[in-house]
C-alpha atoms as a PDB file:
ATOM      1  CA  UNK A   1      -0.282 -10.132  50.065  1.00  0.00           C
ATOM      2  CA  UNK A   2      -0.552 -13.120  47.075  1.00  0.00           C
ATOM      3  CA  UNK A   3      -2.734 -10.131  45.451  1.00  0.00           C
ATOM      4  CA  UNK A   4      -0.396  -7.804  45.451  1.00  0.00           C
ATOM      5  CA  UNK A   5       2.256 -10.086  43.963  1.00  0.00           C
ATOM      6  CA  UNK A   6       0.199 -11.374  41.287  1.00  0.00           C
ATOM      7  CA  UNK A   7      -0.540  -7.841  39.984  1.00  0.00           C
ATOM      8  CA  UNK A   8       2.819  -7.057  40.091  1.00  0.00           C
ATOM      9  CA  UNK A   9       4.141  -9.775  38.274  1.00  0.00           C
ATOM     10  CA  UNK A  10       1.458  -9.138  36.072  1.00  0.00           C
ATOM     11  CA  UNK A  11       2.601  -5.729  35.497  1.00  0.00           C
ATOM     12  CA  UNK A  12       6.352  -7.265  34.674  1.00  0.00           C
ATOM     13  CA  UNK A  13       5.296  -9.382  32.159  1.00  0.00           C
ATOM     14  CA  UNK A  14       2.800  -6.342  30.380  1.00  0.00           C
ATOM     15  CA  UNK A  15       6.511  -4.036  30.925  1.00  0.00           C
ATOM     16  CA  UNK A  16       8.824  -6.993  29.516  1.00  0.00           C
ATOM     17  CA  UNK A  17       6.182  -7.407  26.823  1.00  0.00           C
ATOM     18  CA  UNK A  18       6.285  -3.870  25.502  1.00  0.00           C
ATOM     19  CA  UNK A  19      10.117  -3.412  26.161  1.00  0.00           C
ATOM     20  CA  UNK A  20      11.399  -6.176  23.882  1.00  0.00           C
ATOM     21  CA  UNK A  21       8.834  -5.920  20.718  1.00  0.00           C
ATOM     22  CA  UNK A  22      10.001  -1.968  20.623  1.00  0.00           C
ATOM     23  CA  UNK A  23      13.382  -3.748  20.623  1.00  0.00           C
ATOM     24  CA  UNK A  24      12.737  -5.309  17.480  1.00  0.00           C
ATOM     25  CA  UNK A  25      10.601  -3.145  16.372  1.00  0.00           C
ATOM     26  CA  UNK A  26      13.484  -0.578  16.395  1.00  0.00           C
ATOM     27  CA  UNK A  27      16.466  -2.733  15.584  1.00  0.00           C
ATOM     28  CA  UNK A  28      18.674  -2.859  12.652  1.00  0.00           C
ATOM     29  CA  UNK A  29      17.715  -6.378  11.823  1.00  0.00           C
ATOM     30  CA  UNK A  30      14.110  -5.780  11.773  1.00  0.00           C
ATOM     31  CA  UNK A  31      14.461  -2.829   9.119  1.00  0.00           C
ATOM     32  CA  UNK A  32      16.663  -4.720   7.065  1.00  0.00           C
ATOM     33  CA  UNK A  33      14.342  -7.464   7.125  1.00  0.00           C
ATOM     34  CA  UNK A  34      11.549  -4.982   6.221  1.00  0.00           C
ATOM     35  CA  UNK A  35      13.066  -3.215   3.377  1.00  0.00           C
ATOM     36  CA  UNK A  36      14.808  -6.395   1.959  1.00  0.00           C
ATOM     37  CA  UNK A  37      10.675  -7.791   1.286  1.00  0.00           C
ATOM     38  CA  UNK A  38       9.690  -4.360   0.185  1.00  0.00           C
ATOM     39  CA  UNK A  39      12.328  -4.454  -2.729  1.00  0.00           C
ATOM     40  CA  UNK A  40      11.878  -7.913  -3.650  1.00  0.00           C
ATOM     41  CA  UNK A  41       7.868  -7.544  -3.545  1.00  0.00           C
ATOM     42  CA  UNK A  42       8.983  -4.581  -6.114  1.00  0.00           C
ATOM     43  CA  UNK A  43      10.993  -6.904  -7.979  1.00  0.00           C
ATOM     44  CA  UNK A  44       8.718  -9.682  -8.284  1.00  0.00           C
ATOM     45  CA  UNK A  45       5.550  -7.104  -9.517  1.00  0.00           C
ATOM     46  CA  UNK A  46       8.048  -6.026 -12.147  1.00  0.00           C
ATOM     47  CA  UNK A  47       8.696  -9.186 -13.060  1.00  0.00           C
ATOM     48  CA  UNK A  48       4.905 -10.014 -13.357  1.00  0.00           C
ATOM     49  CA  UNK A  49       4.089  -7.108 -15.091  1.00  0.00           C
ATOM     50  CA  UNK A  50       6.604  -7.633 -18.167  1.00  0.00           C
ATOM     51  CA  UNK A  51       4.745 -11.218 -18.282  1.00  0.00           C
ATOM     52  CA  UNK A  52       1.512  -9.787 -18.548  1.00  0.00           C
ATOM     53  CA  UNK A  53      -0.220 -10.178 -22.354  1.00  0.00           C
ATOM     54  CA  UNK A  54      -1.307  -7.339 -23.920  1.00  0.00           C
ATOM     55  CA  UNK A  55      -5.211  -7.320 -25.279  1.00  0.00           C
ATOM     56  CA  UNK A  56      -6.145  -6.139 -28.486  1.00  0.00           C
ATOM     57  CA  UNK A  57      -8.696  -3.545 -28.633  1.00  0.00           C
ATOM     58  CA  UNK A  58     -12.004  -5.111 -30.347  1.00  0.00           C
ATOM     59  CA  UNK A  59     -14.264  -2.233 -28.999  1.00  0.00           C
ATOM     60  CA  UNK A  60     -14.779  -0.442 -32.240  1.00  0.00           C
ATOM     61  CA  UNK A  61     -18.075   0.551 -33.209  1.00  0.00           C
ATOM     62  CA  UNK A  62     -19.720  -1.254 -30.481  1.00  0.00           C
ATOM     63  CA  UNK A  63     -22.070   1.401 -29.777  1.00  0.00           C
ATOM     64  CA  UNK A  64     -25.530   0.910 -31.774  1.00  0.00           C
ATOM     65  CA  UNK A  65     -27.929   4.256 -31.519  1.00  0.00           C
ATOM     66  CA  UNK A  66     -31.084   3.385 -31.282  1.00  0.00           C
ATOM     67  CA  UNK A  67     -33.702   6.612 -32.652  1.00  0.00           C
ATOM     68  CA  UNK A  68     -36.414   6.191 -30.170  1.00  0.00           C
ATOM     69  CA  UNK A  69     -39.743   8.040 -31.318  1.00  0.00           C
ATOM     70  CA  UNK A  70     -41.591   9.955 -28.375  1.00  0.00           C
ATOM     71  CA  UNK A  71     -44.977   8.006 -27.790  1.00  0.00           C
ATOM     72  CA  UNK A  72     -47.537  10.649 -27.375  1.00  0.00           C
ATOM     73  CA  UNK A  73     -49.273   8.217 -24.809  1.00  0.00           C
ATOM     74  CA  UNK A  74     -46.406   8.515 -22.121  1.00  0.00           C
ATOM     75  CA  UNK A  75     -47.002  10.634 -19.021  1.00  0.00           C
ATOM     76  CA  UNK A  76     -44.834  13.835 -18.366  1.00  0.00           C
ATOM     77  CA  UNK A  77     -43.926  14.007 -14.502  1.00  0.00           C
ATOM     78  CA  UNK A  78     -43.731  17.030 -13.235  1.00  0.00           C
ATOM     79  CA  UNK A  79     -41.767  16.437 -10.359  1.00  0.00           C
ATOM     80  CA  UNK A  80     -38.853  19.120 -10.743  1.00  0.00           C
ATOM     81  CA  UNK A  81     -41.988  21.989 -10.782  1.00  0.00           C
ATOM     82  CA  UNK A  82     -43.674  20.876  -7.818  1.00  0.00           C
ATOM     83  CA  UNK A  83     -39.882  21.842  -6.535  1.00  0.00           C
ATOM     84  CA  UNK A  84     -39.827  25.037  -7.934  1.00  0.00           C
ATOM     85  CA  UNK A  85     -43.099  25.845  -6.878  1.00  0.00           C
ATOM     86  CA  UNK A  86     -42.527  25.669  -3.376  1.00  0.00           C
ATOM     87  CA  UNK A  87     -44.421  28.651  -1.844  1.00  0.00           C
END
């Protein structure tokens, strides 16, 4: 009998639980609250964004080419013909 009534309140609580957070979930308030921090989240990355400095570009002819003669000492793999190969 105590068993019974101990599941059952447990069972309650678990119902009671779920019924009042989709309450708030689902109330007026809550959205409000929700979409009040959304736009002032907005706001504030706006905000942060304007504040930001702006780099200047000092990339210019970075790029050094370096002519690299073919030694006639280095090994050729043949690795893509053994694929072709395959009979």
């Amino acid at each position: 009998m105590i068993k019974k009534i101990k599941y059952s309140i447990f069972i309650l609580i678990v119902i009671f639980f779920v019924f009042f957070t989709t309450k708030y979930y689902f109330s007026d308030q809550n959205k409000k609250k929700s979409f009040r921090s959304l736009n002032q989240i907005d706001i504030k990355i706006k905000n942060y964004s304007k504040k930001l400095p702006v780099l200047e570009n000092n990339t210019k002819n970075i790029i050094e080419y370096v002519n690299q003669d073919k030694d006639k000492n280095k090994r050729k793999f043949n690795f893509w013909k053994l694929l072709e190969n395959n009979e």
